[in-house]
Protein backbone atom coordinates (compact mmCIF):
# COMPACT_ATOMS: atom_id res chain seq x y z
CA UNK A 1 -0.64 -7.73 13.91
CA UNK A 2 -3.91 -8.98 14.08
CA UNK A 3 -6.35 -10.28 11.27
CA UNK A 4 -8.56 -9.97 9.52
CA UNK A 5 -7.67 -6.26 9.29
CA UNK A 6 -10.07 -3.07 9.55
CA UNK A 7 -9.04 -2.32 5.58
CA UNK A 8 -6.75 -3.07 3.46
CA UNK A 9 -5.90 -2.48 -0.33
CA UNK A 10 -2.81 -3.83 -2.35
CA UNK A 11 -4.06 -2.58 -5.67
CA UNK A 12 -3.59 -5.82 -7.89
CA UNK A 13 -6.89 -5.71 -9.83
CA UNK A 14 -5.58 -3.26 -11.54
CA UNK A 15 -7.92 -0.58 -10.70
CA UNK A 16 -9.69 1.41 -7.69
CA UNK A 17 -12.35 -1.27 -6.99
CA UNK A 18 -11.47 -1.63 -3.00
CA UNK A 19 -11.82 2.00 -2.79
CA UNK A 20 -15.55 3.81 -2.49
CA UNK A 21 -14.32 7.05 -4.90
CA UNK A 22 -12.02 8.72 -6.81
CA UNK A 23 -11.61 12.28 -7.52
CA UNK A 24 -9.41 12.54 -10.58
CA UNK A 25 -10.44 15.10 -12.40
CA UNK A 26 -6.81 16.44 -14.40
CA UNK A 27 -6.25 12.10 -15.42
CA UNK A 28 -3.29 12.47 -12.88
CA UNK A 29 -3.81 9.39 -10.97
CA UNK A 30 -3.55 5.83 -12.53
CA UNK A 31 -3.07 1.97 -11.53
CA UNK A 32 -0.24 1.22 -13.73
CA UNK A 33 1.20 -2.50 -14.43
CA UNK A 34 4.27 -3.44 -13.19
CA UNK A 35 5.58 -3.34 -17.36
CA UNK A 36 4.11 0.18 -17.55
CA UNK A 37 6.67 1.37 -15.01
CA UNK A 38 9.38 -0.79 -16.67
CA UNK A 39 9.07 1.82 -19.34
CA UNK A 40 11.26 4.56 -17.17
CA UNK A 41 14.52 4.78 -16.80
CA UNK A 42 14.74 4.87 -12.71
CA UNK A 43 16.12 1.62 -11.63
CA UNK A 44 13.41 1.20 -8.73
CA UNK A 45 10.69 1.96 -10.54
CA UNK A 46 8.20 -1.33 -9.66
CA UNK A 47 5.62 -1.86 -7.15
CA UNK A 48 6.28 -2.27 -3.52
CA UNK A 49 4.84 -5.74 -4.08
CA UNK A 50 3.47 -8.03 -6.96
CA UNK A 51 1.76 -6.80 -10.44
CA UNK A 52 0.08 -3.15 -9.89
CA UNK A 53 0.47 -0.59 -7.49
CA UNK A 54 -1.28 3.33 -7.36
CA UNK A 55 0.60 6.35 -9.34
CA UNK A 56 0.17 9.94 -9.02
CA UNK A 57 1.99 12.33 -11.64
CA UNK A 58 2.11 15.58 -11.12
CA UNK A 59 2.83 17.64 -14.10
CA UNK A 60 1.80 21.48 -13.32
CA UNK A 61 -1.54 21.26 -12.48
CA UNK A 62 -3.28 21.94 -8.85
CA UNK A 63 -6.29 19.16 -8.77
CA UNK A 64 -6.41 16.95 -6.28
CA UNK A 65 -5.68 13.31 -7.36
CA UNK A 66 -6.61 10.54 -4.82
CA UNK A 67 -9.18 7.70 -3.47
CA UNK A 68 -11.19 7.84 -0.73
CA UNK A 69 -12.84 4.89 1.46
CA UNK A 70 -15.39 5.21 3.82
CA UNK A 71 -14.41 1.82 5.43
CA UNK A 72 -11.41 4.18 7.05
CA UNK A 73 -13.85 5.10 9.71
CA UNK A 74 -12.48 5.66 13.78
CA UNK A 75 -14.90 6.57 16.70
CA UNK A 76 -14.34 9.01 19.13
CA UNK A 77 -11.47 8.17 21.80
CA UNK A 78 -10.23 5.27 19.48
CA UNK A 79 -7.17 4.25 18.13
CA UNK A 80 -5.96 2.82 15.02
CA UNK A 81 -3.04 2.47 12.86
CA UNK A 82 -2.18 2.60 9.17
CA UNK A 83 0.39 1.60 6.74
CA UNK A 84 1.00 1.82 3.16
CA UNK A 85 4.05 2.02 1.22
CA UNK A 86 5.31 5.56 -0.90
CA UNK A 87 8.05 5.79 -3.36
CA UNK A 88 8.87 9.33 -4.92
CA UNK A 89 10.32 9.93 -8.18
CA UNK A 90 14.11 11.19 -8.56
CA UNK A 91 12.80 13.82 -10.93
CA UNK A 92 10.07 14.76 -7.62
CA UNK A 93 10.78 18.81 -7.22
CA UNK A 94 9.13 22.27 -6.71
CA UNK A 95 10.13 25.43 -7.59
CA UNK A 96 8.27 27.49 -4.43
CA UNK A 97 7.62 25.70 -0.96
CA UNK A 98 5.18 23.62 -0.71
CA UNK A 99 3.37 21.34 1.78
CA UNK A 100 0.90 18.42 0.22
CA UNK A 101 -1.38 16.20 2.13
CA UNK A 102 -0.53 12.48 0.69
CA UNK A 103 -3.31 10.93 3.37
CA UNK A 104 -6.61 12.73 5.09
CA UNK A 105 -8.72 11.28 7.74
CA UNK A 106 -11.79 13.02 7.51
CA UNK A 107 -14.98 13.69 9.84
CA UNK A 108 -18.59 13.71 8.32
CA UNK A 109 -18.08 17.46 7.42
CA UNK A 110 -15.39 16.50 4.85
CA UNK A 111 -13.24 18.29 7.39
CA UNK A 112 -9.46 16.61 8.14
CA UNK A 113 -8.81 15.26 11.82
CA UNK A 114 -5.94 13.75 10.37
CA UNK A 115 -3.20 14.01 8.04
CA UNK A 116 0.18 12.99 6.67
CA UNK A 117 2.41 14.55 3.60
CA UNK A 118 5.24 16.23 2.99
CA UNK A 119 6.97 19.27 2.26
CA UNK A 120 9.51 20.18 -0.52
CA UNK A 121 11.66 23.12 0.27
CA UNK A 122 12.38 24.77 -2.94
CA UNK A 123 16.09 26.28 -2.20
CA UNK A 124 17.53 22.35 -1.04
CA UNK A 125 15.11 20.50 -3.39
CA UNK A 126 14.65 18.64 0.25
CA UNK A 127 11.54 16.45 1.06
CA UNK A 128 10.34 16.05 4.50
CA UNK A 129 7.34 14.19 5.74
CA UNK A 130 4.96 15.07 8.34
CA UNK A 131 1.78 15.06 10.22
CA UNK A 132 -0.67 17.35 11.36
CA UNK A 133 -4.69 17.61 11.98
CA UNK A 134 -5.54 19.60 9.16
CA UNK A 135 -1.97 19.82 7.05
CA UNK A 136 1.35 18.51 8.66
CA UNK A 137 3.02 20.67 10.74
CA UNK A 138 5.41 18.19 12.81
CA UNK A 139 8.28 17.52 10.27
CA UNK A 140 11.07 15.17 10.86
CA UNK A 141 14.29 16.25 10.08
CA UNK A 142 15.51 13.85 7.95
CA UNK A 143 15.59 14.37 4.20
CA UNK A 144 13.93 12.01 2.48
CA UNK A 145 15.51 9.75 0.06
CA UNK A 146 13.90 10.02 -3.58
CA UNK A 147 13.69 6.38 -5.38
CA UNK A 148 13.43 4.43 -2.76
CA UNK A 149 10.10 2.64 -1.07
CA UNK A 150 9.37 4.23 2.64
CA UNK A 151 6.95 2.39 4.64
CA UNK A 152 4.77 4.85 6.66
CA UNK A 153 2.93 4.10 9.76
CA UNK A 154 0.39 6.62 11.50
CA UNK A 155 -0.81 5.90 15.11
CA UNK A 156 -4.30 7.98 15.31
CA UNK A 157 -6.13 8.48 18.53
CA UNK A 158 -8.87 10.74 18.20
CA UNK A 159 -10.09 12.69 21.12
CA UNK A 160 -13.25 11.56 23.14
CA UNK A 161 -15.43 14.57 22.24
CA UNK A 162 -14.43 16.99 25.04
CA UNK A 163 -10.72 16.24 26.40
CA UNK A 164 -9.04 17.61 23.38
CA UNK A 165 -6.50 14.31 23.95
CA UNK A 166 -5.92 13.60 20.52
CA UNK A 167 -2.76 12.75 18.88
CA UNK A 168 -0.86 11.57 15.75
CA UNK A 169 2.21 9.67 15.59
CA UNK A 170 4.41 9.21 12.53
CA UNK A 171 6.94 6.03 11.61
CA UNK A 172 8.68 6.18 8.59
CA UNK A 173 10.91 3.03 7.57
CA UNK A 174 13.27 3.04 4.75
CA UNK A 175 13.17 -0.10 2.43
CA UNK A 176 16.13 -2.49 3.75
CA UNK A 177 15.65 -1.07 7.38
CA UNK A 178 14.73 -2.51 10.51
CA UNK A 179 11.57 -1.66 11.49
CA UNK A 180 11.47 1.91 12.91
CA UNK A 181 11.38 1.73 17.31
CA UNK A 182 11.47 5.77 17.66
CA UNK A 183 8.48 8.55 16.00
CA UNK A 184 10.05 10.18 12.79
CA UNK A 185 8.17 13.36 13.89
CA UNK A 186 7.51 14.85 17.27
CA UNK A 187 3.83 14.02 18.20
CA UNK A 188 1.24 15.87 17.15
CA UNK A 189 -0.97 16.53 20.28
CA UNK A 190 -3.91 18.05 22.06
CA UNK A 191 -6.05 18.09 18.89
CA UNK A 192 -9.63 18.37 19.11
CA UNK A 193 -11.22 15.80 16.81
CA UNK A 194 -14.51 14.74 15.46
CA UNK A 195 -14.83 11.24 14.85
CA UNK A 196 -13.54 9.88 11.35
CA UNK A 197 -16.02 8.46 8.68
CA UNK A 198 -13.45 7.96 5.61
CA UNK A 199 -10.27 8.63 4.36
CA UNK A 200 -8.36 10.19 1.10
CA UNK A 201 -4.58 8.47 -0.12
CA UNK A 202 -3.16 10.47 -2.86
CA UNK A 203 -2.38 14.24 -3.35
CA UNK A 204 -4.23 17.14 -2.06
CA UNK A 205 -3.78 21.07 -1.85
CA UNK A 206 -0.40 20.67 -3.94
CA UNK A 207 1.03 23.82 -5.65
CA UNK A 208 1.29 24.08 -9.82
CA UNK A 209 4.63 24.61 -9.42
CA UNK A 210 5.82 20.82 -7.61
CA UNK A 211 6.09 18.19 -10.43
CA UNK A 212 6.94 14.46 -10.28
CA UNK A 213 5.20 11.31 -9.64
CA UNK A 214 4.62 9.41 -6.29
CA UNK A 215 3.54 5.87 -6.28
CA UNK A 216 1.24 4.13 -3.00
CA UNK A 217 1.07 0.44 -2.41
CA UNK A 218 0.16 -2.22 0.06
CA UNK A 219 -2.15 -0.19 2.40
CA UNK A 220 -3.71 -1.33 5.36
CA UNK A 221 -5.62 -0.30 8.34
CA UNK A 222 -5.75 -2.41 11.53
CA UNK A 223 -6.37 -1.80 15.86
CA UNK A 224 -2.55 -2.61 16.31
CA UNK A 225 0.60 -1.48 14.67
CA UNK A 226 1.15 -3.86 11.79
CA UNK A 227 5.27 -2.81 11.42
CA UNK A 228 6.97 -2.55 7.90
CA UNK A 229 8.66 -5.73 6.26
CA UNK A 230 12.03 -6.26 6.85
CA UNK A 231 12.86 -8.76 3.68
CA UNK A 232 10.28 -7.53 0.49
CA UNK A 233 12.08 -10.13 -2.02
CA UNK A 234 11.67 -13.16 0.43
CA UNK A 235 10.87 -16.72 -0.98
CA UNK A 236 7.96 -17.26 1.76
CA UNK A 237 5.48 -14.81 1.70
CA UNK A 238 1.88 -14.57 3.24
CA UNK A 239 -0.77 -13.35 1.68
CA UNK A 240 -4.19 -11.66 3.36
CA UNK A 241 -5.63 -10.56 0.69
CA UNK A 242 -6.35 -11.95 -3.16
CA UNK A 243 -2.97 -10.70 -4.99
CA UNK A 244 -0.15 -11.65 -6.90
CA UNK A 245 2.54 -14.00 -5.11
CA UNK A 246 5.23 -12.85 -7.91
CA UNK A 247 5.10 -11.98 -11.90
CA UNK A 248 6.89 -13.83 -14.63
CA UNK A 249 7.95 -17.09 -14.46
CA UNK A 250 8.82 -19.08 -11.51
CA UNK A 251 7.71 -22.55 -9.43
CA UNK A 252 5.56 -22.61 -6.61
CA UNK A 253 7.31 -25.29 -4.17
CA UNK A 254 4.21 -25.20 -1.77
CA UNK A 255 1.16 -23.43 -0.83
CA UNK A 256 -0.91 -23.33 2.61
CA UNK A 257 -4.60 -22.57 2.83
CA UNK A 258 -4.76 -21.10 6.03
CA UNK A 259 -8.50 -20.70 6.61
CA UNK A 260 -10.73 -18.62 8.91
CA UNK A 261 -13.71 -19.37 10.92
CA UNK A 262 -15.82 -20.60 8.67
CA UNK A 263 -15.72 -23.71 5.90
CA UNK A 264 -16.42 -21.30 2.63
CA UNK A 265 -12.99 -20.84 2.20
CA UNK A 266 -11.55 -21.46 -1.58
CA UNK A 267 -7.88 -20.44 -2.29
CA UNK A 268 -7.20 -20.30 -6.55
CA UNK A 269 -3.97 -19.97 -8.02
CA UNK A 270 -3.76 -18.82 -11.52
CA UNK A 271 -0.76 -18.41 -13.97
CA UNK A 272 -1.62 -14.96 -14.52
CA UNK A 273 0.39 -10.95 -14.40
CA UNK A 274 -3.22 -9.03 -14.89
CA UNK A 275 -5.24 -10.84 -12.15
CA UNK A 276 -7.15 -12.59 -14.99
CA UNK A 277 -9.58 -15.27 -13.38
CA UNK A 278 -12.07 -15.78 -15.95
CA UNK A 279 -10.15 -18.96 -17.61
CA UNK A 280 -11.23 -21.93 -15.38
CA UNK A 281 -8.28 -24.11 -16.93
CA UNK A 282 -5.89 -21.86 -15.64
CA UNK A 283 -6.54 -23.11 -12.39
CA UNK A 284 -3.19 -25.25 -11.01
CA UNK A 285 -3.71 -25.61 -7.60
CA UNK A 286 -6.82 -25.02 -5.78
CA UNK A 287 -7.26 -25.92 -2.27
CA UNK A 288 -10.40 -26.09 0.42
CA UNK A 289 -11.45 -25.92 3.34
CA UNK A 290 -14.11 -28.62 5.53
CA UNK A 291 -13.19 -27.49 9.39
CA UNK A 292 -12.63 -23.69 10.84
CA UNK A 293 -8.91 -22.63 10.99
CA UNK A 294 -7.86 -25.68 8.99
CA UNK A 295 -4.82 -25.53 7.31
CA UNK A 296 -5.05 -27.10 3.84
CA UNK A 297 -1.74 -27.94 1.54
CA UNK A 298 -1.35 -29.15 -1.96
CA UNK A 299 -0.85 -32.38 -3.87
CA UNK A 300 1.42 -32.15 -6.76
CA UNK A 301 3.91 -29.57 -5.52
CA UNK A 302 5.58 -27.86 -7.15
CA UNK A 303 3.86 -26.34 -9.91
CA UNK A 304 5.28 -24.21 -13.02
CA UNK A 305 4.44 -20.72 -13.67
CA UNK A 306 4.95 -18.85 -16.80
CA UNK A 307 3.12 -15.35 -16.50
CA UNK A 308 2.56 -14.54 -13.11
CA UNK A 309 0.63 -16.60 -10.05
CA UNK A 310 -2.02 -14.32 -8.53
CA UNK A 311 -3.58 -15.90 -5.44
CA UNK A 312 -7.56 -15.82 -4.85
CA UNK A 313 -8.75 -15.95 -1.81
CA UNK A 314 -12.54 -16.49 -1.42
CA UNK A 315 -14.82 -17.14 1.65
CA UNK A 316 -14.50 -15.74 5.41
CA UNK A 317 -10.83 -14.09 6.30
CA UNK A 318 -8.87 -16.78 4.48
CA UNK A 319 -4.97 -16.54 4.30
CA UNK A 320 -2.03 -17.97 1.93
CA UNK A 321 1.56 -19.16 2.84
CA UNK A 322 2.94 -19.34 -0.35
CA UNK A 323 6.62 -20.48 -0.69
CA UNK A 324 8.30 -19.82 -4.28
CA UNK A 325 11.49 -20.43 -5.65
CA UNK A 326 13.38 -20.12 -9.31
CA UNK A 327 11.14 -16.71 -9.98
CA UNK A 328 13.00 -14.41 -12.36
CA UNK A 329 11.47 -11.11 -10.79
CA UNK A 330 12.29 -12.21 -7.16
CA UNK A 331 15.35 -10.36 -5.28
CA UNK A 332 15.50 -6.95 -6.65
CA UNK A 333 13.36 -4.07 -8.32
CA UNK A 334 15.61 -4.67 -11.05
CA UNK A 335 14.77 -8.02 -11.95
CA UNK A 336 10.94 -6.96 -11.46
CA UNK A 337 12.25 -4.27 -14.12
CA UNK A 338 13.36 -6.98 -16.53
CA UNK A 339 10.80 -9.05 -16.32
CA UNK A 340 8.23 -6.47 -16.68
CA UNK A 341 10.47 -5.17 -19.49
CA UNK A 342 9.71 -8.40 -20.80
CA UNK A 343 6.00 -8.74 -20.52
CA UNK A 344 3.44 -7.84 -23.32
């Protein structure tokens, strides 16, 4: 891993403000808090990580339903990686075959030089995910579990503009799993490519007939393979970006500022589930920077939190050690469930 990354997006304002679109136009795609999905009756439904996470519900139409960043940009005879986390409903299904493209890497013709999704064959009710330039067409042969968070990692090199060298590797880890060693999918190769200038995550080219609802969290983009966590309910976490640490109540035993090169750097905690910073007396801990790559800790640890504690980070490539204990939504999706369940 290195840092800061190319992109990344974890979703925890609430809305698509990281992203540079949406295209939305059947109201299929949402940013729902972590009580909203306490509302169903699957017993994983929460986000990958902290508050929010992104939601796609399919329910019979064909529109396409995703974001798109043109920060997701790769030159010719480059590579880069990506990783985001997908959970499918248990109620996911299709009544014909279909193939849907979940992420697109796209050239400045709108036209895909990448792409990952999956296919639901209608006689099994089996999922499989794949890759391919312009729709997958490498499937691994594993069926995919539904209800359960799969980490998915893409390796993209594009071609140099004449070799017709590119490929596309696919890693898929299931939640609880050591990180995946092996490619889920045989490699997708010889692809002639344009060079990429953004990127769609959501659903595309689905069929009326496939109904269910996937959900996308912690995405990121980066020059090197960034791997899928091991533990996701551990009581040390780090942070890159602004986001929240855990919801409901809980302590914060200690916090690290761990700054980048430069001396702007502010980390803000606030006792807050909806990333609400506009109360400056909700403020516990707040720590700062005075030398590059200083690493700044807290007096008066440990701190009480009642609603939530979403991290800020502010100035150039700051990070956050933040180590937690006593949190009632820590160690399962179930008690994020019951918390959430709990949460007006």
């Amino acid at each position: 891993m290195s840092f800061p990354f190319v992109f990344e997006s974890n979703f925890e304002s609430g809305d698509n403000t990281e992203w540079t679109a949406e295209t939305d136009t059947e109201s299929q795609l949402d940013f729902p808090h972590h009580s909203e999905l306490a509302r169903f009756p699957w017993p994983t439904t929460a986000p990958f990580r902290g508050a929010y996470c992104m939601r796609v519900t399919l329910s019979g139409g064909t529109a396409d339903a995703n974001v798109d960043a043109n920060a997701l940009d790769i030159a010719a005879n480059t590579t880069s990686f990506f990783k985001f986390s997908l959970w499918i409903s248990p109620t996911f299904t299709g009544t014909a075959d279909d193939t849907i493209n979940l992420f697109e890497l796209q050239n400045a013709s709108n036209v895909a030089e990448a792409t990952f999704g999956l296919r639901i064959v209608a006689a099994t009710n089996t999922i499989n995910f794949g890759i391919g330039e312009t729709a997958p067409t490498s499937f691994g042969t594993a069926a995919i579990e539904r209800g359960k968070w799969h980490t998915i990692e893409l390796q993209v090199h594009l071609d140099d503009g004449g070799s017709n060298d590119g490929t596309i590797d696919l890693y898929v880890t299931p939640e609880e799993t050591v990180a995946a060693t092996v490619v889920h999918a045989t490699q997708v190769a010889t692809l002639d490519q344009a060079a990429v200038t953004h990127g769609h995550l959501g659903v595309q080219d689905h069929l009326a007939t496939t109904t269910g609802v996937l959900l996308f969290d912690e995405f990121v983009q980066d020059d090197t393979r960034l791997y899928a966590v091991i533990d996701r309910f551990k009581e040390t976490i780090l942070l890159t970006k602004s986001g929240h640490a855990f919801v409901g109540h809980g302590e914060i035993d200690n916090i690290s500022l761990l700054s980048g090169a430069g001396t702007d750097n502010v980390l803000s905690v606030f006792d807050t589930s909806t990333a609400n910073t506009l109360d400056a007396n909700n403020v516990p801990i707040e720590l700062k920077n005075t030398a590059n790559n200083e690493i700044v800790d807290p007096a008066g640890t440990p701190v009480e939190i009642i609603r939530g504690a979403y991290i800020r980070l502010a100035g150039t490539n700051p990070r956050a050690i933040v180590k937690m204990f006593n949190v009632e939504s820590l160690g399962s999706s179930s008690a994020m469930r019951r918390t959430g369940r709990r949460t007006r």
